[in-house]
N, C-alpha and C. Protein backbone atom coordinates (compact mmCIF):
# COMPACT_ATOMS: atom_id res chain seq x y z
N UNK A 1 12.06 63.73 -18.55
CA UNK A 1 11.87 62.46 -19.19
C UNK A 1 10.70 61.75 -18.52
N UNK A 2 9.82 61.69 -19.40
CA UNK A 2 8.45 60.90 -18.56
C UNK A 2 8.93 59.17 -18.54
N UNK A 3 8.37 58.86 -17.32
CA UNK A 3 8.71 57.54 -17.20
C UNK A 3 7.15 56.17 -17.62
N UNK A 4 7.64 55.31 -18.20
CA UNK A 4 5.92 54.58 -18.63
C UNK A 4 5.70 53.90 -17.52
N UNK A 5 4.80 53.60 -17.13
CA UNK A 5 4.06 52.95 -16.38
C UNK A 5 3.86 51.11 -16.33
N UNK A 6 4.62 50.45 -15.40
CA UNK A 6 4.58 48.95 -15.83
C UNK A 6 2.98 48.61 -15.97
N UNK A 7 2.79 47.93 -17.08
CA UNK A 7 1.49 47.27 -17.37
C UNK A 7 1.30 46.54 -15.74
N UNK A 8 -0.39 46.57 -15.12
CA UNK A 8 -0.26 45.67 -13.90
C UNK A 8 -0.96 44.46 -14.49
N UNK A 9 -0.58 43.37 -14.51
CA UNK A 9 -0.95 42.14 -14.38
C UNK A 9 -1.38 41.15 -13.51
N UNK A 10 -2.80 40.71 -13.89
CA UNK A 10 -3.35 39.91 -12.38
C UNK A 10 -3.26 38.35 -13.29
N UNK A 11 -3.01 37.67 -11.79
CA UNK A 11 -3.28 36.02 -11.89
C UNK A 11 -4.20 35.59 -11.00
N UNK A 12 -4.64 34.46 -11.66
CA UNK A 12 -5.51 33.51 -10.52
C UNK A 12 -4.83 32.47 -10.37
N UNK A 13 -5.16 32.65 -8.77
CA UNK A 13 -4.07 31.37 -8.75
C UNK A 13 -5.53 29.75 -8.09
N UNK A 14 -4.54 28.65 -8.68
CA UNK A 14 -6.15 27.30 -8.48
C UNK A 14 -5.42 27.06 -7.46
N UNK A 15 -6.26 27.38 -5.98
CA UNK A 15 -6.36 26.58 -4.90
C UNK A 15 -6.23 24.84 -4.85
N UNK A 16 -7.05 24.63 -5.87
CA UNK A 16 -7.24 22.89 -5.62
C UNK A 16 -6.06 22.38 -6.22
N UNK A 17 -5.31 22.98 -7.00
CA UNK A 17 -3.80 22.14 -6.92
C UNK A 17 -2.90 22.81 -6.54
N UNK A 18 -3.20 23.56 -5.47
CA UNK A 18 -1.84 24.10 -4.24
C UNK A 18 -1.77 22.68 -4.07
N UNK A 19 -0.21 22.09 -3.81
CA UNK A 19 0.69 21.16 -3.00
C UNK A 19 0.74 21.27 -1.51
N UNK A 20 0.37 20.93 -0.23
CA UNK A 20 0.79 21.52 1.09
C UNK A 20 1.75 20.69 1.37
N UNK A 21 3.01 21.15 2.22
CA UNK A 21 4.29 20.21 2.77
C UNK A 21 3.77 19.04 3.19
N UNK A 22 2.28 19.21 3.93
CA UNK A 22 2.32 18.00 5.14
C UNK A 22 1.73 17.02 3.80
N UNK A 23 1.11 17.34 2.42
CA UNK A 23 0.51 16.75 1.52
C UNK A 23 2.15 15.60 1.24
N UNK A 24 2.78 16.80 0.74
CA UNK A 24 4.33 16.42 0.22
C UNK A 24 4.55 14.98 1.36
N UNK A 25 5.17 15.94 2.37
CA UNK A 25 5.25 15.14 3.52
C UNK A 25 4.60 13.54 3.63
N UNK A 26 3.52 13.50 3.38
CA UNK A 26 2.67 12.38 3.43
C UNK A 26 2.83 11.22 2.35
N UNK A 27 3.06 11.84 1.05
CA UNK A 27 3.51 11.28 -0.23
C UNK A 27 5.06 10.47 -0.24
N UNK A 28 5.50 11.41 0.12
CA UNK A 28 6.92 11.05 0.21
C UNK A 28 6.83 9.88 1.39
N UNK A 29 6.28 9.32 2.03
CA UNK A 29 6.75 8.46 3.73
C UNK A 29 5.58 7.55 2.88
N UNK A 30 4.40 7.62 2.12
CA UNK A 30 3.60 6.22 1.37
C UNK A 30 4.91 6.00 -0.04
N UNK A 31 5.71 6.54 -0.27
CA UNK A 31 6.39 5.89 -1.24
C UNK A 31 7.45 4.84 -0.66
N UNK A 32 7.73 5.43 0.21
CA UNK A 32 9.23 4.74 1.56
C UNK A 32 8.46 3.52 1.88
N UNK A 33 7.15 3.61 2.16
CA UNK A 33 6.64 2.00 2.68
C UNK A 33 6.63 1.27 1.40
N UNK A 34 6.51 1.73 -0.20
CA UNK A 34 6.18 0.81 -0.70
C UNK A 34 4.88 0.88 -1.90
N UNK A 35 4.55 0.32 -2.52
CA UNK A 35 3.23 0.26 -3.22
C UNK A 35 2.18 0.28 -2.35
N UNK A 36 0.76 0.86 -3.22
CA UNK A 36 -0.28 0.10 -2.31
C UNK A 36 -0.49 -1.04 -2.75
N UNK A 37 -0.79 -1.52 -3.64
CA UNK A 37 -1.07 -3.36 -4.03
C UNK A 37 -0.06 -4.23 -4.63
N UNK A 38 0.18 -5.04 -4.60
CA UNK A 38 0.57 -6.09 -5.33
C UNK A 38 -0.32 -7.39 -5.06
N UNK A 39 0.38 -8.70 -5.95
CA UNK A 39 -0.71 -9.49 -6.49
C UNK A 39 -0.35 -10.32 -5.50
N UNK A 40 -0.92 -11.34 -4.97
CA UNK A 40 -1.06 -11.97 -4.20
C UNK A 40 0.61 -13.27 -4.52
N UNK A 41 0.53 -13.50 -5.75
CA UNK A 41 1.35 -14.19 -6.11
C UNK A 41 2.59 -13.58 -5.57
N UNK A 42 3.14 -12.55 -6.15
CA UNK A 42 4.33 -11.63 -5.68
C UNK A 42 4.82 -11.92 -4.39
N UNK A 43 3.42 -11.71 -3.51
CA UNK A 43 3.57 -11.94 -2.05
C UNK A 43 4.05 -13.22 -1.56
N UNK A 44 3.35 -14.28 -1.81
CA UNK A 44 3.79 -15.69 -1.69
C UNK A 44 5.01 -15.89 -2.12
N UNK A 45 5.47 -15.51 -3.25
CA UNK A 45 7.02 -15.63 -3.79
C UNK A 45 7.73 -14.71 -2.44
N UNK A 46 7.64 -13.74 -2.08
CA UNK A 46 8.62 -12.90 -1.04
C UNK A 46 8.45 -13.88 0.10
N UNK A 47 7.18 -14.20 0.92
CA UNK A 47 6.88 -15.30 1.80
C UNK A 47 7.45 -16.19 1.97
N UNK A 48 7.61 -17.32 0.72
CA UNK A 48 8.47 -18.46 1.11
C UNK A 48 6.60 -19.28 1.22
N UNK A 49 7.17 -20.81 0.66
CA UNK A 49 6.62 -21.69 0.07
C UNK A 49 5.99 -22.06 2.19
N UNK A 50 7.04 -22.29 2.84
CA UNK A 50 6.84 -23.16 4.19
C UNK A 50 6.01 -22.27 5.62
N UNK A 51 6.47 -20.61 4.78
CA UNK A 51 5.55 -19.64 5.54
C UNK A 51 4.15 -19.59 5.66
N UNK A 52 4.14 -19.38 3.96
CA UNK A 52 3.09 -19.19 3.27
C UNK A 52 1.70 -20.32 3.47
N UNK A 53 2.07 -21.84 3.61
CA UNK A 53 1.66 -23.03 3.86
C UNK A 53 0.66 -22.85 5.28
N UNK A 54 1.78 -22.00 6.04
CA UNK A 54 1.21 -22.50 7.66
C UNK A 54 0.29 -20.95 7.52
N UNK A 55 0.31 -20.48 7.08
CA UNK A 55 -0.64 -19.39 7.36
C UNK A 55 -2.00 -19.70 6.73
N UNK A 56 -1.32 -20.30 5.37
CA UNK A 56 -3.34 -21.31 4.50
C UNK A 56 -3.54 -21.98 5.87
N UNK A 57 -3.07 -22.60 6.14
CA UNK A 57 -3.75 -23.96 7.51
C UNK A 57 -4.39 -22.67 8.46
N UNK A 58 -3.38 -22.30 8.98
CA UNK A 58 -4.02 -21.68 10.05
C UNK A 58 -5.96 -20.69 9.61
N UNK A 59 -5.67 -19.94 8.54
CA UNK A 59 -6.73 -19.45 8.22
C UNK A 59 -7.79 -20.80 7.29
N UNK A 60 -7.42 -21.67 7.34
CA UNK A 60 -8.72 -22.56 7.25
C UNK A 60 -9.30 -22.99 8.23
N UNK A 61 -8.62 -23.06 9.56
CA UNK A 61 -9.18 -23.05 10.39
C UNK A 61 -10.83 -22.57 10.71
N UNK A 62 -11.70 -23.44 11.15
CA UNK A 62 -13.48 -23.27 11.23
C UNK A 62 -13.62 -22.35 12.45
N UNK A 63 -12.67 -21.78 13.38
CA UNK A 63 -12.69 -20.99 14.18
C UNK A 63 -12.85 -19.41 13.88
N UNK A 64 -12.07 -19.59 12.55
CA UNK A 64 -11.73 -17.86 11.97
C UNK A 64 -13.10 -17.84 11.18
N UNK A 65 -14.06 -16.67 11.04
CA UNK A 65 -14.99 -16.46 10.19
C UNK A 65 -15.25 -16.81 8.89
N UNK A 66 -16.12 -17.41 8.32
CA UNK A 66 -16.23 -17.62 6.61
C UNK A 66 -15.66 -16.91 6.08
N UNK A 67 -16.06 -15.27 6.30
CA UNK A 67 -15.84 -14.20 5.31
C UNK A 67 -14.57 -14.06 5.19
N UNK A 68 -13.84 -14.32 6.13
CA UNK A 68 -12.38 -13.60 6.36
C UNK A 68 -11.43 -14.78 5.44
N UNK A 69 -11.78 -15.97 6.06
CA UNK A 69 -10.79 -17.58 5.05
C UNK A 69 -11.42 -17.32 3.57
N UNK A 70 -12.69 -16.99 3.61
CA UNK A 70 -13.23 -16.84 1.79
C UNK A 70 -12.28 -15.44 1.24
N UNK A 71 -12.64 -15.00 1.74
CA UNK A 71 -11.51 -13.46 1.42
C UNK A 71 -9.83 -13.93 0.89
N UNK A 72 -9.46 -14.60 1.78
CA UNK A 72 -8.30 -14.10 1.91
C UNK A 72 -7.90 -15.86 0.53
N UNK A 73 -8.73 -16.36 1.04
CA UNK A 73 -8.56 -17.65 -0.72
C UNK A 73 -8.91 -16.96 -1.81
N UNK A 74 -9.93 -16.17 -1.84
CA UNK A 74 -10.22 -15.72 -3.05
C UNK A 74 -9.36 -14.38 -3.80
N UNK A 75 -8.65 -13.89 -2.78
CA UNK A 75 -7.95 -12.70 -3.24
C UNK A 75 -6.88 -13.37 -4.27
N UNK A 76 -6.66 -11.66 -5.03
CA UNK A 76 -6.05 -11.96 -6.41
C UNK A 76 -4.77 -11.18 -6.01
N UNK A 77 -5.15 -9.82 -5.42
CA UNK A 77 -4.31 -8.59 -4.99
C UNK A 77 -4.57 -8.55 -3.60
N UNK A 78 -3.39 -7.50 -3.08
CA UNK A 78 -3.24 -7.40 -1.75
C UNK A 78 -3.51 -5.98 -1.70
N UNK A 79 -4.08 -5.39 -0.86
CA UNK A 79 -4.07 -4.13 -0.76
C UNK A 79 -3.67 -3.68 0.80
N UNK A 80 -3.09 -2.70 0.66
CA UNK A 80 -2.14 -2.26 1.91
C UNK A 80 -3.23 -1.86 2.84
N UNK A 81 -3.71 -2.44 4.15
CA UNK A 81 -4.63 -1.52 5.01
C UNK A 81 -5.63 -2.15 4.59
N UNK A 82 -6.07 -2.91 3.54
CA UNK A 82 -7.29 -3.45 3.56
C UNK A 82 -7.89 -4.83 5.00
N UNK A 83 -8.79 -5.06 5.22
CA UNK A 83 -9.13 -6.15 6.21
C UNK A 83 -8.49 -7.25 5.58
N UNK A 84 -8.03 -7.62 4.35
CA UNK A 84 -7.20 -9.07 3.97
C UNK A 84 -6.16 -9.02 4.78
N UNK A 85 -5.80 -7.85 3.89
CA UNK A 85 -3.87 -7.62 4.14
C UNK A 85 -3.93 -7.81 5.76
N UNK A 86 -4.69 -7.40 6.57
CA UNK A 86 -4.32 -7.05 7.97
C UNK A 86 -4.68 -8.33 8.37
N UNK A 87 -5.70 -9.03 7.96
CA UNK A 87 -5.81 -10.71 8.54
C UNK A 87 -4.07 -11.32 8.17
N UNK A 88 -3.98 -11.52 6.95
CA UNK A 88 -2.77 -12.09 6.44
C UNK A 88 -1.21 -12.02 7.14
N UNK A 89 -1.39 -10.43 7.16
CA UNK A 89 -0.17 -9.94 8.36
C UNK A 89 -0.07 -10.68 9.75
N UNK A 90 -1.55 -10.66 10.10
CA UNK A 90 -1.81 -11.62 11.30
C UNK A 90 -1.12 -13.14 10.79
N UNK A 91 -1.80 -13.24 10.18
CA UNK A 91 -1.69 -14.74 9.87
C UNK A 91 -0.15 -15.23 10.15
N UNK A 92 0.61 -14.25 9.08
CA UNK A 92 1.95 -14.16 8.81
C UNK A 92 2.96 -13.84 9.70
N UNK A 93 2.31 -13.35 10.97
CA UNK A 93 3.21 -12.62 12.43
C UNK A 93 4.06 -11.29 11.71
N UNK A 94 3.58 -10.99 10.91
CA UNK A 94 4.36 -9.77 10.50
C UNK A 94 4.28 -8.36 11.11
N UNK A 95 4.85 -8.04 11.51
CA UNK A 95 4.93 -6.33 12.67
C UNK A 95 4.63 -5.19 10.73
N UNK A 96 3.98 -4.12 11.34
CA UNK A 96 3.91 -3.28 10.34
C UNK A 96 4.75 -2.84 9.47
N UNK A 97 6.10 -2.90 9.87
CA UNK A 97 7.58 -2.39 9.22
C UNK A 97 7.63 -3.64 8.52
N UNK A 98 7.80 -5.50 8.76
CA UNK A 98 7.70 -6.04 8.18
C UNK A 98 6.62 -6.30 6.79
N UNK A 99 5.49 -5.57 7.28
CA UNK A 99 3.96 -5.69 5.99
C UNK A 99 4.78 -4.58 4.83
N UNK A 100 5.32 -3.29 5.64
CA UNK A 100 6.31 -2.40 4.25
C UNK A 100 6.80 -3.26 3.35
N UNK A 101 8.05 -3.66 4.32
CA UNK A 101 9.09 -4.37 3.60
C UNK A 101 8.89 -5.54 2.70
N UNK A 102 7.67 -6.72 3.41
CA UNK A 102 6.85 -7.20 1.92
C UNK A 102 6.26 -6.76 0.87
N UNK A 103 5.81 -5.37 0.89
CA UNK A 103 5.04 -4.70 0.06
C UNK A 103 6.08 -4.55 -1.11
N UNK A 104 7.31 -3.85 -0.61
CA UNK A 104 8.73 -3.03 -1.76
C UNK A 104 9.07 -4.43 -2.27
N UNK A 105 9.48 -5.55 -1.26
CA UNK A 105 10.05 -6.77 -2.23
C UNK A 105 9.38 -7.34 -3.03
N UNK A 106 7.94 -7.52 -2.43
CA UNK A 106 6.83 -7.91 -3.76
C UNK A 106 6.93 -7.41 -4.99
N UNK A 107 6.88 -5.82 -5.08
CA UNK A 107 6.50 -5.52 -6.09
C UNK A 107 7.91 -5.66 -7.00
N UNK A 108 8.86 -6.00 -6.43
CA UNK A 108 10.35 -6.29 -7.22
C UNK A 108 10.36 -7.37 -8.29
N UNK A 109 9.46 -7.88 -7.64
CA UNK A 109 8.99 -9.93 -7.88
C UNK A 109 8.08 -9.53 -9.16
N UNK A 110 8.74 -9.96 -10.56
CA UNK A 110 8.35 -10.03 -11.94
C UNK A 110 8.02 -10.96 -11.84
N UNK A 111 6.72 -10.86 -12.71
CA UNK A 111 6.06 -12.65 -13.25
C UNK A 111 6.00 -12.36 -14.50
C-alpha cells in the first residue's frame, strides 16, 4: 500500500506584530495606573474645589517660571508624564501612586 505524501506547507511569519511578554507585561501595569490623559476639568472635579484653589495660588506665584504658570493655566488636558502633569503633581503634593489614582478617578468623572 503506497502511502501519499503530506503536502509541505510554508508560512511567513510578521515579526513586527510578534507580541513580547515584557511588551504584554508593560501594557498590562499602563492600564493598572490608569489612562494617559484626561481633561483638566475631570481632574479638578477628583481634586476638590479647596485643593485645587491653593495649588492656582501657589503656581501664580512670580517665583515659578512664566512658561510653567502659562502652561499649566492654559492646559485643557493632562497628560501623564508630561512637564504639566509633573509641575501640578508638585503643586498638588501628590506621590506617584497618588498621580495613578487621580488619573483612574478622573477619567470616571463624566461631563
Amino acid at each position: 500500500m503506497a502511502r501519499k505524501k503530506a503536502a509541505m506547507t510554508t508560512a511567513t511569519v510578521d515579526y513586527s506584530r510578534l507580541v513580547k511578554a515584557r511588551d504584554i507585561k508593560a501594557q498590562a501595569e499602563a492600564h493598572a495606573r490608569g489612562p494617559a490623559e484626561v481633561s483638566v476639568l475631570q481632574a479638578m472635579i477628583v481634586v476638590g474645589e479647596e485643593k485645587w484653589a491653593h495649588a492656582m495660588k501657589v503656581a501664580e506665584d512670580a517665583a515659578y517660571p512664566w512658561a510653567m504658570r502659562a502652561a499649566i493655566r492654559g492646559a485643557t488636558v493632562l497628560v501623564r508624564g508630561s512637564e504639566t502633569m509633573d509641575t501640578l503633581a508638585f503643586l498638588l503634593g501628590l506621590s506617584p501612586e497618588e498621580t495613578d489614582r487621580l488619573f483612574i478617578e478622573a477619567a470616571e468623572v463624566r461631563l
